[in-house]
C-alpha atoms as a PDB file:
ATOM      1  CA  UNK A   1     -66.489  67.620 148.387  1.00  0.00           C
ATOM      2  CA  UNK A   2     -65.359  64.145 149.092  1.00  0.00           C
ATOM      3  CA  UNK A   3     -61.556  64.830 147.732  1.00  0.00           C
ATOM      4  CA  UNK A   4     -61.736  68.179 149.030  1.00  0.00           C
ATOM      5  CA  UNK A   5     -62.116  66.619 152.177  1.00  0.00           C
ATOM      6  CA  UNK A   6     -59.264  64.437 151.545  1.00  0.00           C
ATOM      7  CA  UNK A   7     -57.260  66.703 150.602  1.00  0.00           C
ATOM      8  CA  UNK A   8     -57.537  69.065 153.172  1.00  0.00           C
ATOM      9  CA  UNK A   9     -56.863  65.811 156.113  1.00  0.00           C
ATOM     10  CA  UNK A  10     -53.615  64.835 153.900  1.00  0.00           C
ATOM     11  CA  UNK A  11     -52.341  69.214 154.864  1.00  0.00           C
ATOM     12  CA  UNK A  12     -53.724  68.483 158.409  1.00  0.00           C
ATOM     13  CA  UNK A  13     -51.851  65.407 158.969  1.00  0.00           C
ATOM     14  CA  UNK A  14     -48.853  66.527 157.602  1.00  0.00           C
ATOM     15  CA  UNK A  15     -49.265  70.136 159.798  1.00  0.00           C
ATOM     16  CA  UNK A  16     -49.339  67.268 162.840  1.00  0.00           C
ATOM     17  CA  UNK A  17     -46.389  64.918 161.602  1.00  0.00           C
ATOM     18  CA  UNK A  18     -44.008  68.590 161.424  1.00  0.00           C
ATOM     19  CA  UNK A  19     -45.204  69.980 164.104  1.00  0.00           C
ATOM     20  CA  UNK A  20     -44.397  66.459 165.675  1.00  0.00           C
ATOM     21  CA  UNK A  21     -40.790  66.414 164.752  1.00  0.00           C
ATOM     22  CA  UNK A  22     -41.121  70.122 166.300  1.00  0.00           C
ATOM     23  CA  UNK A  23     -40.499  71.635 162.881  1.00  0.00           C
ATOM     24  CA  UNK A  24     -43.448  74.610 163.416  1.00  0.00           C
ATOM     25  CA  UNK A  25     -42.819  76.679 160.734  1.00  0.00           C
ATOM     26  CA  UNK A  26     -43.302  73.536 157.839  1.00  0.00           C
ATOM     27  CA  UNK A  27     -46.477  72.470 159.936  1.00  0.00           C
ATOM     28  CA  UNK A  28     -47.809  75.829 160.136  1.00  0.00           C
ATOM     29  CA  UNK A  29     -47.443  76.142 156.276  1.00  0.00           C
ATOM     30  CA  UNK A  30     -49.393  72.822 155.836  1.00  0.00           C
ATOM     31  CA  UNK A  31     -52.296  73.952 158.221  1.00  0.00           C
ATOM     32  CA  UNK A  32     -52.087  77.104 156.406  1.00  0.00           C
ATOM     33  CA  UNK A  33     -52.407  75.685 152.800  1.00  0.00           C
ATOM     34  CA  UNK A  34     -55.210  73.415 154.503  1.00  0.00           C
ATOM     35  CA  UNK A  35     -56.808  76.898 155.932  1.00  0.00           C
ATOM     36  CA  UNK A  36     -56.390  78.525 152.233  1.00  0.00           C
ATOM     37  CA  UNK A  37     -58.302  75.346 150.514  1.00  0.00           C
ATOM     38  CA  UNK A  38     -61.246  75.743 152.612  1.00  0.00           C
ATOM     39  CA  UNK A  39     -61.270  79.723 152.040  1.00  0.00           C
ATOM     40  CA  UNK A  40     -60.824  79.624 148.113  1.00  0.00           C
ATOM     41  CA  UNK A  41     -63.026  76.385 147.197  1.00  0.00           C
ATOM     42  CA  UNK A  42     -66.269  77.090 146.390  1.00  0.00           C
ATOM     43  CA  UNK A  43     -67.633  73.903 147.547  1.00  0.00           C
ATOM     44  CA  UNK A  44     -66.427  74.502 150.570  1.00  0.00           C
ATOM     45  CA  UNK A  45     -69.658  77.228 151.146  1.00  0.00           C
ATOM     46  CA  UNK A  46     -71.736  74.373 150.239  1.00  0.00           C
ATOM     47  CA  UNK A  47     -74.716  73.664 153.328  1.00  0.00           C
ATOM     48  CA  UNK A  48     -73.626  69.879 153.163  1.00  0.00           C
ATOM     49  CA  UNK A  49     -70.220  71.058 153.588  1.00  0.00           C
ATOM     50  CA  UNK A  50     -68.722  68.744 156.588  1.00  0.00           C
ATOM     51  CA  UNK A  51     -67.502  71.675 158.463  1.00  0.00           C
ATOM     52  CA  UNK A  52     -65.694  69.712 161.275  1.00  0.00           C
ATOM     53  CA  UNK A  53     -63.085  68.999 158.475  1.00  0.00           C
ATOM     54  CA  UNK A  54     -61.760  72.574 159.484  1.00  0.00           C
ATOM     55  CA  UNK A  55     -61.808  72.169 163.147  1.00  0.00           C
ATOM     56  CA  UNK A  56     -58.048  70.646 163.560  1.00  0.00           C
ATOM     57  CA  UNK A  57     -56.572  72.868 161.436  1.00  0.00           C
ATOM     58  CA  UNK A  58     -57.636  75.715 163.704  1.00  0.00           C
ATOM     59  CA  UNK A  59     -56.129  74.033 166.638  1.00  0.00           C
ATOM     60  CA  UNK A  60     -53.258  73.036 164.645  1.00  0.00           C
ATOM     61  CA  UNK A  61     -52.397  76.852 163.965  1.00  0.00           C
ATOM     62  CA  UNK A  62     -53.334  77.847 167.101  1.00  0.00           C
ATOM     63  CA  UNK A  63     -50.546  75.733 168.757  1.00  0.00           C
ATOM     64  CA  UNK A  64     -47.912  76.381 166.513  1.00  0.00           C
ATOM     65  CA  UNK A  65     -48.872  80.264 167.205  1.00  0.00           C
ATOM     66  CA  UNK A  66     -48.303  79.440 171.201  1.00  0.00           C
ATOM     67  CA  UNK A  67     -44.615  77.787 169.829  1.00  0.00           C
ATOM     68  CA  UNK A  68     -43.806  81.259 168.529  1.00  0.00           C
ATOM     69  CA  UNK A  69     -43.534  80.265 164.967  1.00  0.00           C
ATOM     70  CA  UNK A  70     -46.150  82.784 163.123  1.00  0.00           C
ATOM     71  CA  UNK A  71     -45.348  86.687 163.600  1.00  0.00           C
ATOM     72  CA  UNK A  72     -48.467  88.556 164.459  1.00  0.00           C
ATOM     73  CA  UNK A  73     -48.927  91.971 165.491  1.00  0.00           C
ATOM     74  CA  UNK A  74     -49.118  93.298 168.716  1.00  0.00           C
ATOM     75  CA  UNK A  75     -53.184  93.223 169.518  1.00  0.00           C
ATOM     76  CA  UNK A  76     -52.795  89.636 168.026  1.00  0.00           C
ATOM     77  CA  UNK A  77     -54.972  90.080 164.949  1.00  0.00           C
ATOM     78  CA  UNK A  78     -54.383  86.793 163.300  1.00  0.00           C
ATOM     79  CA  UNK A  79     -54.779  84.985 166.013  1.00  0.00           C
ATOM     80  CA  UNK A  80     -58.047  87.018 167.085  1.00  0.00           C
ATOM     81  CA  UNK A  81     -59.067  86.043 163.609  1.00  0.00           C
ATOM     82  CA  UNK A  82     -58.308  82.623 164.056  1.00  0.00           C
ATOM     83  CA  UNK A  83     -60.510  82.379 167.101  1.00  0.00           C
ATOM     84  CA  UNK A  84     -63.517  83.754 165.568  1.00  0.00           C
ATOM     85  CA  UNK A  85     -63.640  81.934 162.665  1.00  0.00           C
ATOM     86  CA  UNK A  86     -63.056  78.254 164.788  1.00  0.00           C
ATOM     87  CA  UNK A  87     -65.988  79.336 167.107  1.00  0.00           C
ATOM     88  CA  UNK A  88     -68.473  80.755 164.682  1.00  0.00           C
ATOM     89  CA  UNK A  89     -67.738  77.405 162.461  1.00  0.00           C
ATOM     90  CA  UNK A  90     -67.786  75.194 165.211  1.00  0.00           C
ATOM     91  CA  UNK A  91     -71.228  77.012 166.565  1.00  0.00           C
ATOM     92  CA  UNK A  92     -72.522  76.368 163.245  1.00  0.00           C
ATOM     93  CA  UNK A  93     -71.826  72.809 163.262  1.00  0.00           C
ATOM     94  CA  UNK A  94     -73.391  72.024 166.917  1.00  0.00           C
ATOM     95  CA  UNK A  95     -71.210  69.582 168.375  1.00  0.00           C
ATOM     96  CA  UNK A  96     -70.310  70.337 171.717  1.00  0.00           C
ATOM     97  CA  UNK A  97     -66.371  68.866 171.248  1.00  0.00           C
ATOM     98  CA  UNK A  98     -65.411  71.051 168.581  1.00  0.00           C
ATOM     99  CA  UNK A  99     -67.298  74.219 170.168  1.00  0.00           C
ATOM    100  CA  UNK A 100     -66.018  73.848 173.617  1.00  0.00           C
ATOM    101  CA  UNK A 101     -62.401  73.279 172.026  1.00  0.00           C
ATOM    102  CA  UNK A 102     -63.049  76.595 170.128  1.00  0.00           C
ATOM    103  CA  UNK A 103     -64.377  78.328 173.151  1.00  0.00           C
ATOM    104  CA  UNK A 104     -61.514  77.133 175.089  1.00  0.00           C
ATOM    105  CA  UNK A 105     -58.723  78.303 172.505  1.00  0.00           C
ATOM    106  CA  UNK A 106     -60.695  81.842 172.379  1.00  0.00           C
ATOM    107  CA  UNK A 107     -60.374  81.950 176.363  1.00  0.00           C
ATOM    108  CA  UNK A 108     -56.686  81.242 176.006  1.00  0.00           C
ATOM    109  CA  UNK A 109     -56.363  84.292 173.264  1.00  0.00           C
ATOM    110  CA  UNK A 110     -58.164  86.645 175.552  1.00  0.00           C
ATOM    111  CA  UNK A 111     -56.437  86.023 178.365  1.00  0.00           C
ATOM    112  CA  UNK A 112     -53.107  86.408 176.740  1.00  0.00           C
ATOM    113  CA  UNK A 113     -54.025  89.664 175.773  1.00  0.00           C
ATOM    114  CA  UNK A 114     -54.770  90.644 179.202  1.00  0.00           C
ATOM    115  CA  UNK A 115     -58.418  90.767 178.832  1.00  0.00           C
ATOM    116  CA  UNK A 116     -58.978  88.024 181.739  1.00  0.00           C
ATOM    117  CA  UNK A 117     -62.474  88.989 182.623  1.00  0.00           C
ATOM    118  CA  UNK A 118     -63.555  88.489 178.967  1.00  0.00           C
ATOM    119  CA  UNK A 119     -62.163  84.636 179.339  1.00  0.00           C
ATOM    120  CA  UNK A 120     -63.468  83.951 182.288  1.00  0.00           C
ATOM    121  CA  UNK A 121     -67.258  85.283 180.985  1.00  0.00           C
ATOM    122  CA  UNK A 122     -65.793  82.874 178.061  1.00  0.00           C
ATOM    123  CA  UNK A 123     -65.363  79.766 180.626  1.00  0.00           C
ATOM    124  CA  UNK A 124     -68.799  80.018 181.792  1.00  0.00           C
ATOM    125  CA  UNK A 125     -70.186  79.370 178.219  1.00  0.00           C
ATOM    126  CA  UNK A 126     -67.612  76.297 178.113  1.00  0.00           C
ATOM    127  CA  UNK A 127     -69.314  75.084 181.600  1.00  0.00           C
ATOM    128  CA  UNK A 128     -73.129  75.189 179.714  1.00  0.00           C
ATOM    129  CA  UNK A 129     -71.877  72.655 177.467  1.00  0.00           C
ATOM    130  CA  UNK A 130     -69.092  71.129 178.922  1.00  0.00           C
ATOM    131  CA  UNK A 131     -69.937  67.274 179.599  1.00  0.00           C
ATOM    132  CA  UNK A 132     -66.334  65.116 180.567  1.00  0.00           C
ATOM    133  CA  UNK A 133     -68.120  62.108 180.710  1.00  0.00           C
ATOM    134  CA  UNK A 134     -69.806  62.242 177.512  1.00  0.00           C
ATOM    135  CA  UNK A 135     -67.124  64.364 175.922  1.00  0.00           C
ATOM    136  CA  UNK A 136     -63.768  63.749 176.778  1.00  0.00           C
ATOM    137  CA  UNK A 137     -62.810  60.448 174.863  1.00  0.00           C
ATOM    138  CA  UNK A 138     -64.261  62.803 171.212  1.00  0.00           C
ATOM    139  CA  UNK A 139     -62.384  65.490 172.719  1.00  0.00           C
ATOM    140  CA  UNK A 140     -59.295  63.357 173.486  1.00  0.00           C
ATOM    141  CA  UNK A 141     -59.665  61.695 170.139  1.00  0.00           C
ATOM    142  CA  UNK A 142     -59.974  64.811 167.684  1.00  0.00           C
ATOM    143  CA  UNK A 143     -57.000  67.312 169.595  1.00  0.00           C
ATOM    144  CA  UNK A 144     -54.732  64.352 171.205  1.00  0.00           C
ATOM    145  CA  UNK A 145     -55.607  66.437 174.651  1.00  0.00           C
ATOM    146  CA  UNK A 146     -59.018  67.720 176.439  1.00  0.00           C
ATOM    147  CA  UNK A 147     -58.417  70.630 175.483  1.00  0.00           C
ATOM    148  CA  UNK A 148     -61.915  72.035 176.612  1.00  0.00           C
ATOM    149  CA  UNK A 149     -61.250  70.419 180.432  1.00  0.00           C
ATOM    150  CA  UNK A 150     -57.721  72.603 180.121  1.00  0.00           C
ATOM    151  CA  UNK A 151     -59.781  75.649 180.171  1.00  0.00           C
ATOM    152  CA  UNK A 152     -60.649  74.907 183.896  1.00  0.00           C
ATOM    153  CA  UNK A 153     -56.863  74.931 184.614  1.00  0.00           C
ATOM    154  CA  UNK A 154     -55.730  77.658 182.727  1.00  0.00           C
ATOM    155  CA  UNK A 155     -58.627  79.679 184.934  1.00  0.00           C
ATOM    156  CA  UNK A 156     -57.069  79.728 187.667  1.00  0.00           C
ATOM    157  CA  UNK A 157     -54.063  81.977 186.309  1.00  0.00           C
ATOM    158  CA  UNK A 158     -56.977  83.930 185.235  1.00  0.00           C
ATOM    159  CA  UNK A 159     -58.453  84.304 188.646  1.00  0.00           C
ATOM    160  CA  UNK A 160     -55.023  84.687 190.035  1.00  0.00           C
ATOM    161  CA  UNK A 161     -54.359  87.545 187.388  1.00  0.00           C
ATOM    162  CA  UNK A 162     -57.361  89.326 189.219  1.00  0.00           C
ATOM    163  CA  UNK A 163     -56.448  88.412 192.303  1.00  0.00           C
ATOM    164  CA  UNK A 164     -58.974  86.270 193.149  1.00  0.00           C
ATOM    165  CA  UNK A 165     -57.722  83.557 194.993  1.00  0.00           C
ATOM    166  CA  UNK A 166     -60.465  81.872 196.497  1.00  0.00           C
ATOM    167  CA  UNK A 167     -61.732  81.829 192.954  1.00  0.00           C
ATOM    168  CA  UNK A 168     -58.704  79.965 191.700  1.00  0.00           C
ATOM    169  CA  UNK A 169     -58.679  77.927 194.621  1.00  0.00           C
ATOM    170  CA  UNK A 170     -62.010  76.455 193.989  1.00  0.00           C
ATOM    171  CA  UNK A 171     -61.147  75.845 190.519  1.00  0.00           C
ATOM    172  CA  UNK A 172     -58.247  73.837 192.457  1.00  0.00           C
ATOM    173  CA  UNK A 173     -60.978  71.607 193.854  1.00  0.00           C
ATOM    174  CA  UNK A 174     -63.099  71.572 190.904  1.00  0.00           C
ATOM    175  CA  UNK A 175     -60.585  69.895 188.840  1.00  0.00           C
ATOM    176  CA  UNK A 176     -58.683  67.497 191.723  1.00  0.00           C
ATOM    177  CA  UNK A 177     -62.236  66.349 192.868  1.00  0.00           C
ATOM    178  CA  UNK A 178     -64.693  66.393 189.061  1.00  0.00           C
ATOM    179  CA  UNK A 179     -62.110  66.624 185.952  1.00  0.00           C
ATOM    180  CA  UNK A 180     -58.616  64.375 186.913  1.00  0.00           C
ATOM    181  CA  UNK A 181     -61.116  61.236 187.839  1.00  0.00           C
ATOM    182  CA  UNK A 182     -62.880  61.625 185.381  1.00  0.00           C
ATOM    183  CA  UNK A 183     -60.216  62.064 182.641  1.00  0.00           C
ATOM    184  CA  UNK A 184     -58.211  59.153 180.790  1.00  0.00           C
ATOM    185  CA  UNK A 185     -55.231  57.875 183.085  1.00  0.00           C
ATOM    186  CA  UNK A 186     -53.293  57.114 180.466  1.00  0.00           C
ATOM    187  CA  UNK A 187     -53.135  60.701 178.746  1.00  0.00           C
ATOM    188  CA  UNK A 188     -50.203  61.355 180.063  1.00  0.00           C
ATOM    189  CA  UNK A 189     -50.117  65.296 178.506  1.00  0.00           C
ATOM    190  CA  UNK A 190     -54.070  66.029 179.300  1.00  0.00           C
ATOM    191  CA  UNK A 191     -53.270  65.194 183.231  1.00  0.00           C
ATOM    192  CA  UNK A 192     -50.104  67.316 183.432  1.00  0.00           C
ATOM    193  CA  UNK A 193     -52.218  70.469 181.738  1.00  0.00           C
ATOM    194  CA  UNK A 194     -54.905  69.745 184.091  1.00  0.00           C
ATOM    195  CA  UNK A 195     -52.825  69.565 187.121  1.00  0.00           C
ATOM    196  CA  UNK A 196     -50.147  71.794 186.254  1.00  0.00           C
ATOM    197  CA  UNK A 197     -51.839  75.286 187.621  1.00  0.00           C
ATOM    198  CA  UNK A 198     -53.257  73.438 190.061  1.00  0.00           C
ATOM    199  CA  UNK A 199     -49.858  72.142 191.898  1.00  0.00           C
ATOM    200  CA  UNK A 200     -48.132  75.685 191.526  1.00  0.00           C
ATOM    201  CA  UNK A 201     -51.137  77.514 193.407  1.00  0.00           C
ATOM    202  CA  UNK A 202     -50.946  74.487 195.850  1.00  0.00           C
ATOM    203  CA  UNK A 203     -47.672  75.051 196.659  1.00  0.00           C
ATOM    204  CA  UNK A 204     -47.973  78.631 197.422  1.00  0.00           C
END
């Protein structure tokens, strides 16, 4: 398991470096081959089996999917996919990081596939376990973003989607007022997702 492990953070690392240099397609095809370790390796059924090993390369595809770079079908079945296999592993592991990051990417699926009510219902799971202060330096650490606090923003085109504007504009608050102060200064990319949303329904 050890040089499994190993092996699959050498793809994973490589899938970032490409991805990076924005070649997608070569760091999809590293995430992938990372993906098609853990799915053909025996060990990797084992119970000791460090599942968290797996979590990146979920978020890894999942971003190059958003950069256009993996055909899918129409419904979105691969990326569906994706999203249930990241939140059943990460469910199965019990650490709130990787499951709220899971959660989050499985809000952002819904919604693209117009199904906004289903990832808002989503984002109320994310705010039972959802802890910035405890959470957002792992987070930070393990996807280079909060990716979990970024579900709050991308909410409010949710809400706005179902025309629900005090809705959104609470969220507004929520995440001026709770998530920016709380959130690393220096993360330049996290406080631009976070505030993003917020300054175009500000501005109208």
């Amino acid at each position: 398991p050890a040089e499994l492990e190993l092996l699959i953070k050498v793809y994973i690392a490589k899938g970032k470096a490409l991805c990076n240099l924005a070649k997608g397609r070569a760091g999809a095809e590293a995430y992938q081959s990372a993906l098609d370790i853990l799915h053909y390796t025996p060990c990797a059924f084992e119970q000791d089996f460090d599942r968290s090993v797996s979590f990146p390369i979920f978020s890894g595809l999942f971003l190059v999917l958003k950069m256009g770079v993996i055909e899918q079908n129409e419904g979105g079945s691969y990326e569906v996919g994706l999203c249930k296999q990241f939140v059943e592993q990460a469910r199965l592991n019990n650490d709130p990081v990787h499951y709220g990051r899971a959660l989050a990417m499985q809000g952002e699926t819904l919604a693209r596939l117009g199904k906004f009510e289903e990832a808002l219902d989503n984002l109320e799971t994310i705010k039972s376990i959802y802890d910035i202060e405890t959470q957002h330096v792992a987070i930070c650490k393990a996807y280079g973003s909060d990716r979990v606090g970024q579900a709050f923003s991308h909410s409010v085109n949710w809400n706005h989607a179902l025309g629900r504007t005090d809705a959104a504009l609470a969220t507004c608050k929520y995440i001026v007022e709770e998530i920016v102060p709380k959130s690393d200064p220096k993360n330049a990319h996290n406080t631009f997702c976070l505030l993003y949303s917020v300054i175009v329904t500000m501005k109208e």
